[in-house]
Protein backbone atom coordinates (compact mmCIF):
# COMPACT_ATOMS: atom_id res chain seq x y z
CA UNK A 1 -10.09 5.93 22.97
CA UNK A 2 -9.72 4.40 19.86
CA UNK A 3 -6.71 4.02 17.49
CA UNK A 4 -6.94 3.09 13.98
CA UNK A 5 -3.72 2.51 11.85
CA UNK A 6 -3.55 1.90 7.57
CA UNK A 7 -0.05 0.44 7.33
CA UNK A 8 2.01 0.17 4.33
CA UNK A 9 5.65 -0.97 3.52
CA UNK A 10 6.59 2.62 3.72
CA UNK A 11 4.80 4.21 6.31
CA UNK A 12 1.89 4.22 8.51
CA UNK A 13 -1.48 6.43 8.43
CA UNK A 14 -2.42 6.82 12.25
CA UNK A 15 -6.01 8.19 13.52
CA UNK A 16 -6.35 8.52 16.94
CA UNK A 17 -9.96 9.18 18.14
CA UNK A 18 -11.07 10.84 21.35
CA UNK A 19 -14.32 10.23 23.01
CA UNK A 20 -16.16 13.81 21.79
CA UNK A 21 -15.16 12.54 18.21
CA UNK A 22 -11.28 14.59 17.75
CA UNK A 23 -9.03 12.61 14.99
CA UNK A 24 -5.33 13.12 15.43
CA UNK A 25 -3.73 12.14 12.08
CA UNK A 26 0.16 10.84 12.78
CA UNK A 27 2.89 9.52 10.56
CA UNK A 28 5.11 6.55 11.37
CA UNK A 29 7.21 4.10 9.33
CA UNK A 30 5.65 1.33 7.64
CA UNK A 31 5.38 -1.85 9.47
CA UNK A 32 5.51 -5.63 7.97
CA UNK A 33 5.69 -8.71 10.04
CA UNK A 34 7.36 -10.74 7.01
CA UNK A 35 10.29 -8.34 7.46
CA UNK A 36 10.05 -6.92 11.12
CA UNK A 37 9.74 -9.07 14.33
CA UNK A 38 8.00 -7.91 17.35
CA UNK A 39 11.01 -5.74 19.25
CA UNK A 40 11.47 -3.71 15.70
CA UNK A 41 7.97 -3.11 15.46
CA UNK A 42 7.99 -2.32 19.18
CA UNK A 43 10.97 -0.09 18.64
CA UNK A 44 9.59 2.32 15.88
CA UNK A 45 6.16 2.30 18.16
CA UNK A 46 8.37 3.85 20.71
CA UNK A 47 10.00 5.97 19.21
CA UNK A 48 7.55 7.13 16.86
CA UNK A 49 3.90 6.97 17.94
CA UNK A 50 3.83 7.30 21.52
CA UNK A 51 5.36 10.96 21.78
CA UNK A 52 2.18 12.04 20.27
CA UNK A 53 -0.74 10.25 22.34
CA UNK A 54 -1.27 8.85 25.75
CA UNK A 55 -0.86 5.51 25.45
CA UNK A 56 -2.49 4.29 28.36
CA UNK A 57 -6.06 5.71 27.43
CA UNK A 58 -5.78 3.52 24.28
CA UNK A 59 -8.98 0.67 24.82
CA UNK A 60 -9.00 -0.45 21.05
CA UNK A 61 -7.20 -0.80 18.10
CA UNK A 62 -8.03 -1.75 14.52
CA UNK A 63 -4.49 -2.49 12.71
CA UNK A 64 -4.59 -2.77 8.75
CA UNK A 65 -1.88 -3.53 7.23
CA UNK A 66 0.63 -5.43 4.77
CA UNK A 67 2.15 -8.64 4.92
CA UNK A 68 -1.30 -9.48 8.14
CA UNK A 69 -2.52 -12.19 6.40
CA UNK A 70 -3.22 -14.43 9.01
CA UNK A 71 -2.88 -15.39 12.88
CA UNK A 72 0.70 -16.72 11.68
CA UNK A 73 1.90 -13.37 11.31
CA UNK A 74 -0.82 -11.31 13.43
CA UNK A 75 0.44 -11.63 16.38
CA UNK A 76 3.45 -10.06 15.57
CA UNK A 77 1.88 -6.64 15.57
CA UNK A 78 -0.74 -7.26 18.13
CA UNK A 79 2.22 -7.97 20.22
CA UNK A 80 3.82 -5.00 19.50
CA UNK A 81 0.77 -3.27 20.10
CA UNK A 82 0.38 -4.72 23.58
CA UNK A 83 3.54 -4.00 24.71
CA UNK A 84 3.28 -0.03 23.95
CA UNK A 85 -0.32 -0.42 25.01
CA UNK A 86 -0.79 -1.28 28.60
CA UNK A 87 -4.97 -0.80 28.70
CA UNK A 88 -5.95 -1.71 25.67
CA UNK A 89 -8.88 -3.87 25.47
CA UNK A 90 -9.20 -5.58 22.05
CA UNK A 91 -6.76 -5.23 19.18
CA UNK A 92 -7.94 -6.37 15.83
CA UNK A 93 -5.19 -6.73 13.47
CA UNK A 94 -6.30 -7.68 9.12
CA UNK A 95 -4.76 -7.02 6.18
CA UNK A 96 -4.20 -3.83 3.97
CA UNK A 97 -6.65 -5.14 1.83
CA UNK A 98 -9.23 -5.08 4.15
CA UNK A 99 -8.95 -1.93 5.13
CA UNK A 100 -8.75 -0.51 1.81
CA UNK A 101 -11.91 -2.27 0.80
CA UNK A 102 -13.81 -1.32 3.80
CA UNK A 103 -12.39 2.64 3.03
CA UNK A 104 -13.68 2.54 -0.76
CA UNK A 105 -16.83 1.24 -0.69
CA UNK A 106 -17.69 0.73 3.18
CA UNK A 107 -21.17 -1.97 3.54
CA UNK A 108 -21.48 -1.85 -0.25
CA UNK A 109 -20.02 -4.41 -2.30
CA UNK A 110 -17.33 -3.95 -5.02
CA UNK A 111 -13.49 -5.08 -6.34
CA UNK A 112 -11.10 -3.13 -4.62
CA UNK A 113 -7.52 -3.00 -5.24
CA UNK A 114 -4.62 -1.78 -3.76
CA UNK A 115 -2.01 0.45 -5.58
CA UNK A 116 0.72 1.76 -3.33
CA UNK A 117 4.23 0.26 -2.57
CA UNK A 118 2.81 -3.49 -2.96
CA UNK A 119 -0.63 -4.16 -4.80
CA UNK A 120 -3.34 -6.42 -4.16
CA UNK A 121 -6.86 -7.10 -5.12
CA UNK A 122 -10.00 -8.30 -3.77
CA UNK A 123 -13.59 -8.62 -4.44
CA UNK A 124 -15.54 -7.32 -1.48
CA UNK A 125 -19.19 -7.66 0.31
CA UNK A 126 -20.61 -5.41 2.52
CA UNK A 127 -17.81 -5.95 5.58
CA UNK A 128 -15.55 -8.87 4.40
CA UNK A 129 -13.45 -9.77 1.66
CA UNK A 130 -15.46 -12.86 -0.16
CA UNK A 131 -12.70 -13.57 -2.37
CA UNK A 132 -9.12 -12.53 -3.93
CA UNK A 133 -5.97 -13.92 -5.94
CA UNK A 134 -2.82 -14.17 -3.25
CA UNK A 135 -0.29 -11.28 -3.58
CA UNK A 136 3.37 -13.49 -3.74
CA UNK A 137 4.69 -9.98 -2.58
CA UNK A 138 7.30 -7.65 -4.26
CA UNK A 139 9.91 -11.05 -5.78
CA UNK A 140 7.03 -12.63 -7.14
CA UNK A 141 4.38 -10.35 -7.64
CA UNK A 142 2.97 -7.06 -7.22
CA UNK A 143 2.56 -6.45 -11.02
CA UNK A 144 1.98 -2.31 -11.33
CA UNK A 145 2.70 -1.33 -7.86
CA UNK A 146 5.19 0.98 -6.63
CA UNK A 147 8.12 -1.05 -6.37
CA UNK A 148 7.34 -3.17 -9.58
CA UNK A 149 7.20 0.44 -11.30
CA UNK A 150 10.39 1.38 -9.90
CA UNK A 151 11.67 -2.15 -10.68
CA UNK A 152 10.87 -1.70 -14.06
CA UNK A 153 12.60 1.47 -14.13
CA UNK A 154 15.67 0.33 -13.11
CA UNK A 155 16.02 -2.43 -15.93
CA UNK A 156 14.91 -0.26 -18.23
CA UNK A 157 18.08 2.13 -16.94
CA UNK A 158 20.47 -0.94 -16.61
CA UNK A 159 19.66 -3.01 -19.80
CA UNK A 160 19.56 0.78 -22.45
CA UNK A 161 15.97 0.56 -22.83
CA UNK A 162 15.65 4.20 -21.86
CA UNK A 163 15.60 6.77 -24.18
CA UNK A 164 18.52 9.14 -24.69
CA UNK A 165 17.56 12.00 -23.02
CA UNK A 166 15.40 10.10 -19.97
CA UNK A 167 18.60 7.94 -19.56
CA UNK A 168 20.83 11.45 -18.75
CA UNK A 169 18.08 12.84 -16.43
CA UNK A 170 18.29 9.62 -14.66
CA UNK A 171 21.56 9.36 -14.01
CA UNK A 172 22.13 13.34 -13.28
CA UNK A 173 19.32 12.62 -10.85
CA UNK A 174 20.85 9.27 -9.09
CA UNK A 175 24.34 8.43 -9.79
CA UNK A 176 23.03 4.92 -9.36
CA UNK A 177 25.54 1.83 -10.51
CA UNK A 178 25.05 -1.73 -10.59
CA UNK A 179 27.10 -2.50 -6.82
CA UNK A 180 24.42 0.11 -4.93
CA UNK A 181 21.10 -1.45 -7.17
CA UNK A 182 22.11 -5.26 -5.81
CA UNK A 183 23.51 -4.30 -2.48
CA UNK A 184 20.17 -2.61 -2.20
CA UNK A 185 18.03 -5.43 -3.83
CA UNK A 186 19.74 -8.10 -2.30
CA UNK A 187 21.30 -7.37 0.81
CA UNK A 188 19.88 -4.31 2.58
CA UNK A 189 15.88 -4.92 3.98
CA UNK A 190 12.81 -3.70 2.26
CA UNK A 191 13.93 -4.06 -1.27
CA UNK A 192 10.33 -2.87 -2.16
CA UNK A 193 10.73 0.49 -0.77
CA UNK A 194 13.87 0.77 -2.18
CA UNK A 195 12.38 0.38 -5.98
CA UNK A 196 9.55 2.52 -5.02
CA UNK A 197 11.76 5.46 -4.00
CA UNK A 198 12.21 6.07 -8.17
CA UNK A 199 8.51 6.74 -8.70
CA UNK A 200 8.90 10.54 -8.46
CA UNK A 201 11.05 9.94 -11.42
CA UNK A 202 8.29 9.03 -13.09
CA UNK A 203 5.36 11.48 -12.20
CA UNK A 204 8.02 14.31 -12.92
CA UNK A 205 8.04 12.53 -16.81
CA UNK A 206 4.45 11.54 -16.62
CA UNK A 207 4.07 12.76 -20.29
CA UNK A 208 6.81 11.26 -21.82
CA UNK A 209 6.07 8.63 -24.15
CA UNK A 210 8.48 6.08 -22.83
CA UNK A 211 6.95 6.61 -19.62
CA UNK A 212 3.52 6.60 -20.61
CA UNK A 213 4.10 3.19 -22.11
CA UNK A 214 6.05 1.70 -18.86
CA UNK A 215 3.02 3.26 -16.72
CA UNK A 216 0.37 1.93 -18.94
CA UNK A 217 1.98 -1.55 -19.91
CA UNK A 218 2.64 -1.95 -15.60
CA UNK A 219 -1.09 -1.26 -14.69
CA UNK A 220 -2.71 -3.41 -17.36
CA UNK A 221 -0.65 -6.65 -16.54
CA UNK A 222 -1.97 -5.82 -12.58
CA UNK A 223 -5.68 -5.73 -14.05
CA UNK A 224 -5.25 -8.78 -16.44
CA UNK A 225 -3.03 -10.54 -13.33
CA UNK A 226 -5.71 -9.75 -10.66
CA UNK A 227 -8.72 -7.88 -11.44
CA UNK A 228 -9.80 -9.89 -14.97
CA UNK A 229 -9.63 -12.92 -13.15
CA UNK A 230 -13.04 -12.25 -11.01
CA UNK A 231 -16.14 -12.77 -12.94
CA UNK A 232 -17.50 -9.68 -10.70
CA UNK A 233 -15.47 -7.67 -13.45
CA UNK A 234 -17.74 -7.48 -15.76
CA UNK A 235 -20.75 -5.92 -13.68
CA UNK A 236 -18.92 -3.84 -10.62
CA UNK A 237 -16.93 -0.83 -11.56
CA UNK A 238 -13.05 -0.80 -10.17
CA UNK A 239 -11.56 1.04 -6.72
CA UNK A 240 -8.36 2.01 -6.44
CA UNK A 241 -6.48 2.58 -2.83
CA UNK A 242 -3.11 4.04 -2.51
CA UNK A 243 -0.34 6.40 -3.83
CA UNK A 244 0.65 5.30 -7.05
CA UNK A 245 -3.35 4.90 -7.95
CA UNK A 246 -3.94 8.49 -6.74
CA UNK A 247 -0.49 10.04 -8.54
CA UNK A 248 -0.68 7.95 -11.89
CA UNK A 249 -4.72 8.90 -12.18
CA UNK A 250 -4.79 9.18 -15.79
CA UNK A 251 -2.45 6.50 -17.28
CA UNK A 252 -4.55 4.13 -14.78
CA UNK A 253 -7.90 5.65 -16.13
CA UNK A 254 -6.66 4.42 -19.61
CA UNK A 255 -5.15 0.53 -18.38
CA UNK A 256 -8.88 0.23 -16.99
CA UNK A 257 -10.35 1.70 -20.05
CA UNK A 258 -8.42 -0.38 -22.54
CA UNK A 259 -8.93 -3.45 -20.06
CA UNK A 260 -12.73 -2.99 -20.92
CA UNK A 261 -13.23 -2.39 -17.00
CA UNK A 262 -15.65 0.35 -14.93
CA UNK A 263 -14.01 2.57 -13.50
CA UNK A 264 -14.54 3.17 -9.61
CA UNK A 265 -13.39 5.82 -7.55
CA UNK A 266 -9.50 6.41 -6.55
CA UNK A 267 -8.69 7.07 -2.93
CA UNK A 268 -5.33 8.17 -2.16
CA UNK A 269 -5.29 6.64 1.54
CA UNK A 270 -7.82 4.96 3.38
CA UNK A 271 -7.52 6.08 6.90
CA UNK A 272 -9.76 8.86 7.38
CA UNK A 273 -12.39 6.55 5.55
CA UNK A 274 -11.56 3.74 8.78
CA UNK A 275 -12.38 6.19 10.80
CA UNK A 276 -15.68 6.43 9.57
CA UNK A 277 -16.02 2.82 9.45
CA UNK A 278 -15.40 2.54 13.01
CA UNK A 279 -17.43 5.45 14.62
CA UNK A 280 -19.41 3.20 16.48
CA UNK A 281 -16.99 0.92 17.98
């Protein structure tokens, strides 16, 4: 049997394939070896992902996911994998980026980029990434993903850049004060699912014209940070991969347009497209 995974900061996008060709489609919590060592990861394995398959018919798994960018960090999850695992065969464990690239465009070629909790972006042949710009993460990067949205949000809240009447939604909604946003950004792990959790904020005032600014403003400083920089830009149309791609569609239609980019397709979440990748593993 084969188990695919599409992990994010947030949560995890199992498929777990049979022999006759059945796909069981489960849910766990996002993994990332920069924040999570091997027992944590272990842990939420446990607890999560075995009650719903037999782990022991498990012969291979192909792990995407954030913060695998090398052996360094790797074997953190393949650990984690072979501890819950006790027949599997051959774990392959990449990055998020990979996984969305081989999802959106499969043995083609193309610039893929990733728009969920984090972001990323890559220029793609056929079954590996040939080149990309190196995501610094959510501190120092990440420029019109989910977190930097939320981010911007929030100073946009603190600092009375909001407008009147968003500014009394917002607080109605959250009750938020300064103590809970640094105990939160500072002290407490995964600061960048934190931030994201304000998005829905956001799609629920998709029209508003503060909104449509933040939205628009966020996703052409990703394109001009990452995507611009590839001289592929100017002859292969655009992919998008993730949540914030998929829910902010048409403010991200217009960053590309007024970028001067193609626009590719938008995929909400890549797994079901892995699976297709790896029916003949």
């Amino acid at each position: 049997m084969v188990l695919i995974a599409d992990s994010g900061s947030t949560k995890t996008d199992w498929r777990f394939t049979t022999a006759d060709g059945e796909s069981l489609a489960i849910q766990t919590d996002g993994f990332n070896p920069y924040y999570q060592n091997a027992q944590q990861i272990t842990a939420v394995l446990q607890a999560q992902l075995l009650p719903h398959i037999d782990g022991s018919t498990v012969g291979k798994v192909f792990f995407y996911g954030t913060g695998c960018t090398g052996p360094t960090v790797n074997y953190i999850v393949s650990d984690s994998l072979r501890a819950v695992l006790p027949n599997v065969q051959l774990i392959e464990v990449n990055s998020d980026m990979l996984g969305a690239a081989r999802a959106a465009v499969g043995h083609k070629s193309g610039i893929v980029c990733i728009l969920g909790t984090g972001a990323n972006a890559c220029c793609y042949e056929g079954a590996q990434i040939s080149h990309g710009i190196q995501s610094l993460g959510f501190w120092l990067g990440d420029e019109g993903s989910g977190g930097y949205l939320g981010k911007t949000l929030i100073q946009d809240f603190f600092q009375d850049r909001l407008p009147a009447d968003l500014r009394t939604d917002f607080q109605a909604r959250y009750a938020l004060d300064r103590l809970t946003l640094l105990e939160n950004a500072y002290k407490k792990p995964f600061p960048n699912r934190y931030f994201a959790s304000f998005t829905p904020f956001l799609s629920e005032n998709i029209t508003h014209p503060h909104v449509v600014r933040l939205l628009t403003d966020a996703f052409i400083l990703f394109l001009t940070t990452y995507v611009k920089r590839f001289p592929e830009s100017s002859l292969w149309p655009v992919h998008f991969v993730g949540s914030i791609a998929h829910y902010f569609a048409q403010p991200l239609r217009q960053a590309v347009q007024q970028s001067g980019l193609a626009m590719g397709q938008i995929l909400k979440a890549p797994a079901d497209r892995l699976v297709d990748f790896h029916k003949d593993e």
